[in-house]
C-alpha atoms as a PDB file:
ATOM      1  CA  UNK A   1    -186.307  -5.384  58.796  1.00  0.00           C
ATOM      2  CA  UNK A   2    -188.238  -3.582  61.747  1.00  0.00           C
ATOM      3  CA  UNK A   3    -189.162   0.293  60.980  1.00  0.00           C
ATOM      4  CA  UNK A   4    -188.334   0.517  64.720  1.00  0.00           C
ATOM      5  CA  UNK A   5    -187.758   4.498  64.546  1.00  0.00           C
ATOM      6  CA  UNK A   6    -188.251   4.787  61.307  1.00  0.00           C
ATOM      7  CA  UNK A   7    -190.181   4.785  58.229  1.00  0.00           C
ATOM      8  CA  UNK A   8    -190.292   3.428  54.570  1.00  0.00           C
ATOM      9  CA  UNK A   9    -189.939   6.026  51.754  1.00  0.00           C
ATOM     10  CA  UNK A  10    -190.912   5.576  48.226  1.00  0.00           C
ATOM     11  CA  UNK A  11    -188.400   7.053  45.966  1.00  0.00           C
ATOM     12  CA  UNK A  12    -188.881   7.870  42.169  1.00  0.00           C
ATOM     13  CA  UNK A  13    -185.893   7.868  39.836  1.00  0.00           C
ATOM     14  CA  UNK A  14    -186.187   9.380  36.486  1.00  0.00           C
ATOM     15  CA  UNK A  15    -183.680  10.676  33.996  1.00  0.00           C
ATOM     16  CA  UNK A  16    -183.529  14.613  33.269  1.00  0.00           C
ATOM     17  CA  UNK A  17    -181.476  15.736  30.316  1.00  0.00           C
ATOM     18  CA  UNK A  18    -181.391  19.452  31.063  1.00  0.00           C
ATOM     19  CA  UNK A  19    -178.750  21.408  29.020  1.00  0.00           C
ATOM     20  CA  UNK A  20    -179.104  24.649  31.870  1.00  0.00           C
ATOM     21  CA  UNK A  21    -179.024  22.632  35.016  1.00  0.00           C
ATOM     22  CA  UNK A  22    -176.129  20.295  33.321  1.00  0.00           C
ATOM     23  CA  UNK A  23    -174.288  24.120  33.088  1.00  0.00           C
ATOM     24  CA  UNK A  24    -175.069  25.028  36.354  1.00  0.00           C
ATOM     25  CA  UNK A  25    -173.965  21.969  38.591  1.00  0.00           C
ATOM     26  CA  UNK A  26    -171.070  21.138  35.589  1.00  0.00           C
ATOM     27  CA  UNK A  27    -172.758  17.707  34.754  1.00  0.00           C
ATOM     28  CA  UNK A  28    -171.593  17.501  31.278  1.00  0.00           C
ATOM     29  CA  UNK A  29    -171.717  13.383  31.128  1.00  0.00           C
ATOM     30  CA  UNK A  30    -175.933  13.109  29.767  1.00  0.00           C
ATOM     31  CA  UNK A  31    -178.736  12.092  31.660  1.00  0.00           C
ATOM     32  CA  UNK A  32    -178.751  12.849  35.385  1.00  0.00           C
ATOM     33  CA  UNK A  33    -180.359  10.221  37.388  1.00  0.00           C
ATOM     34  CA  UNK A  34    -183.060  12.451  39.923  1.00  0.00           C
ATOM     35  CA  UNK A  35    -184.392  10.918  42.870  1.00  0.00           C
ATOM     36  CA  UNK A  36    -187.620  12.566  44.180  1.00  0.00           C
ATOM     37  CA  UNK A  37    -189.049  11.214  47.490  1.00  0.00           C
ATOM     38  CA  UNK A  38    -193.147  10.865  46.771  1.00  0.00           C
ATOM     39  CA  UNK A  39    -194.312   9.580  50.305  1.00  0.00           C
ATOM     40  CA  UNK A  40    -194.438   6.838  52.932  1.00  0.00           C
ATOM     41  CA  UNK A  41    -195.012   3.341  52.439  1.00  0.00           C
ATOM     42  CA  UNK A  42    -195.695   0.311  54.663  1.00  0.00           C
ATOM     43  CA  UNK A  43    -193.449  -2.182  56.065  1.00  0.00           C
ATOM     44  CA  UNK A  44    -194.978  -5.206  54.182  1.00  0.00           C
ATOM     45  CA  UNK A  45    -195.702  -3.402  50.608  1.00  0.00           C
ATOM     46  CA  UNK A  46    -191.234  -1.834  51.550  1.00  0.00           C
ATOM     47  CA  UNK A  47    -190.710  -5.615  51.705  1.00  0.00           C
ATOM     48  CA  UNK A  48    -192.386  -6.380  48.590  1.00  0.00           C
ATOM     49  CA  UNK A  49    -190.562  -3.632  46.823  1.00  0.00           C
ATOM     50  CA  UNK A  50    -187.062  -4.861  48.438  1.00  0.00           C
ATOM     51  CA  UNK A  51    -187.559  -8.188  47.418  1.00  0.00           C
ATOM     52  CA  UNK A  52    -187.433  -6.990  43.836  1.00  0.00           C
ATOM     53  CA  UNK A  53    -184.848  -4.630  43.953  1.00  0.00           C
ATOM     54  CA  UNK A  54    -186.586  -2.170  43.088  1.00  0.00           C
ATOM     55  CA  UNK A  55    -189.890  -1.290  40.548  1.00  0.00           C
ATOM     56  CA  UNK A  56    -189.397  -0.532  36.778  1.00  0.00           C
ATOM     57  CA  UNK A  57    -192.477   0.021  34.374  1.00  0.00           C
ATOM     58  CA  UNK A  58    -191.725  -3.461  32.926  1.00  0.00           C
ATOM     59  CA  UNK A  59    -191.828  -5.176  36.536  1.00  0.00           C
ATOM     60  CA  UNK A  60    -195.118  -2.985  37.953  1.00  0.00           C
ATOM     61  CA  UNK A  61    -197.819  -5.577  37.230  1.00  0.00           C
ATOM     62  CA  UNK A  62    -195.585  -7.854  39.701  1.00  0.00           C
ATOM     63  CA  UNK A  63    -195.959  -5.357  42.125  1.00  0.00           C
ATOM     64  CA  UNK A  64    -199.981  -6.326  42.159  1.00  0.00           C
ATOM     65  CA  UNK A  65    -201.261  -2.678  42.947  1.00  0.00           C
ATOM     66  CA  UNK A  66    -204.894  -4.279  43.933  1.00  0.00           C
ATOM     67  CA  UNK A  67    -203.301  -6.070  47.075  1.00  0.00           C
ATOM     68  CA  UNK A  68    -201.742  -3.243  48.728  1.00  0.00           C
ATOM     69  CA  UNK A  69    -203.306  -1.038  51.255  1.00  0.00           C
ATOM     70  CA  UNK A  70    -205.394   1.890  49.717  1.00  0.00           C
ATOM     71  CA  UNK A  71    -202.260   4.520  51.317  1.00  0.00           C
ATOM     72  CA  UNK A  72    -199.654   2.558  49.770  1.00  0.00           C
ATOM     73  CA  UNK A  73    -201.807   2.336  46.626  1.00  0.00           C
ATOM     74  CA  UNK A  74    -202.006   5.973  46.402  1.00  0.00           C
ATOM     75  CA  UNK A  75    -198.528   6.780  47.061  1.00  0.00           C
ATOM     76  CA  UNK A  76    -197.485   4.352  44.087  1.00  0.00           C
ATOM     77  CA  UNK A  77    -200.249   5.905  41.940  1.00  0.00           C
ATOM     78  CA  UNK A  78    -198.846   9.224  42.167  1.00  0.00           C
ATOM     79  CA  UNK A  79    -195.459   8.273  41.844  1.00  0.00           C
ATOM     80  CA  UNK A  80    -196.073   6.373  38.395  1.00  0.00           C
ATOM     81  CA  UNK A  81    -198.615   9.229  37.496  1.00  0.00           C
ATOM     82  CA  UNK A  82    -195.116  11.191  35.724  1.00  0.00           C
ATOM     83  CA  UNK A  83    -192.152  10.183  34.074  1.00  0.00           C
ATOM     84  CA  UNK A  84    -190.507   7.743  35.728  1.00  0.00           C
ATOM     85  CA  UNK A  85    -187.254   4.875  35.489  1.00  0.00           C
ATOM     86  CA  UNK A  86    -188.030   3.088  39.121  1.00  0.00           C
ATOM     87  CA  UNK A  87    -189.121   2.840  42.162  1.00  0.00           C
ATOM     88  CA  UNK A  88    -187.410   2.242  44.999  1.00  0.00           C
ATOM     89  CA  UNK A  89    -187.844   2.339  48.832  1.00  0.00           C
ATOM     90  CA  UNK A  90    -185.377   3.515  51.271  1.00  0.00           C
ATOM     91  CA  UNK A  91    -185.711   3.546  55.442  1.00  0.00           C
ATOM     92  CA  UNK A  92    -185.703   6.922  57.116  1.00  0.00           C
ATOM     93  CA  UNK A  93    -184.730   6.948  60.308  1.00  0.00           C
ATOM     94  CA  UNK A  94    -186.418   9.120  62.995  1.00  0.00           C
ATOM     95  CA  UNK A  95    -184.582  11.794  64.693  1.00  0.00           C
ATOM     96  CA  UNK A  96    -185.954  12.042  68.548  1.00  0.00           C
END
């Protein structure tokens, strides 16, 4: 799981119900599932989030905020600072 040319991203996934952006890209099914990218995250704190699948509000205190590095920390912190469903990492890959 090496980020050999790339990096770990922290993605947030929330619901929107939003009757004028359902009309506009014809989602007419509910809730649209949004997926906002909210920074960069370390190999070994991706790994911990991987191993679980991914974060929900239920599963954070598993997570153990205190042990991660202060960056990841902060990342995290502002991702769970708004609405939010889960967290999940994803690699980006570099483009040289």
């Amino acid at each position: 799981m090496s980020t050999k040319g790339g990096t770990w991203v922290l993605l947030r996934l929330r619901y929107l119900s939003d009757i004028y952006l359902s009309k506009v890209t014809s989602h007419f099914a509910g809730d649209m599932l949004i997926m906002e990218e909210i920074g960069e995250v370390s190999e070994p704190t991706a790994r911990k989030i991987l191993e679980m699948g991914e974060v929900t509000p239920e599963t954070l205190p598993a997570l153990n905020l205190n042990e991660l590095p202060d960056k990841d920390r902060k990342v995290i912190e502002r991702a769970i600072s708004r609405e939010w469903k889960a967290l999940k990492v994803v690699r980006r890959e570099k483009n040289d």
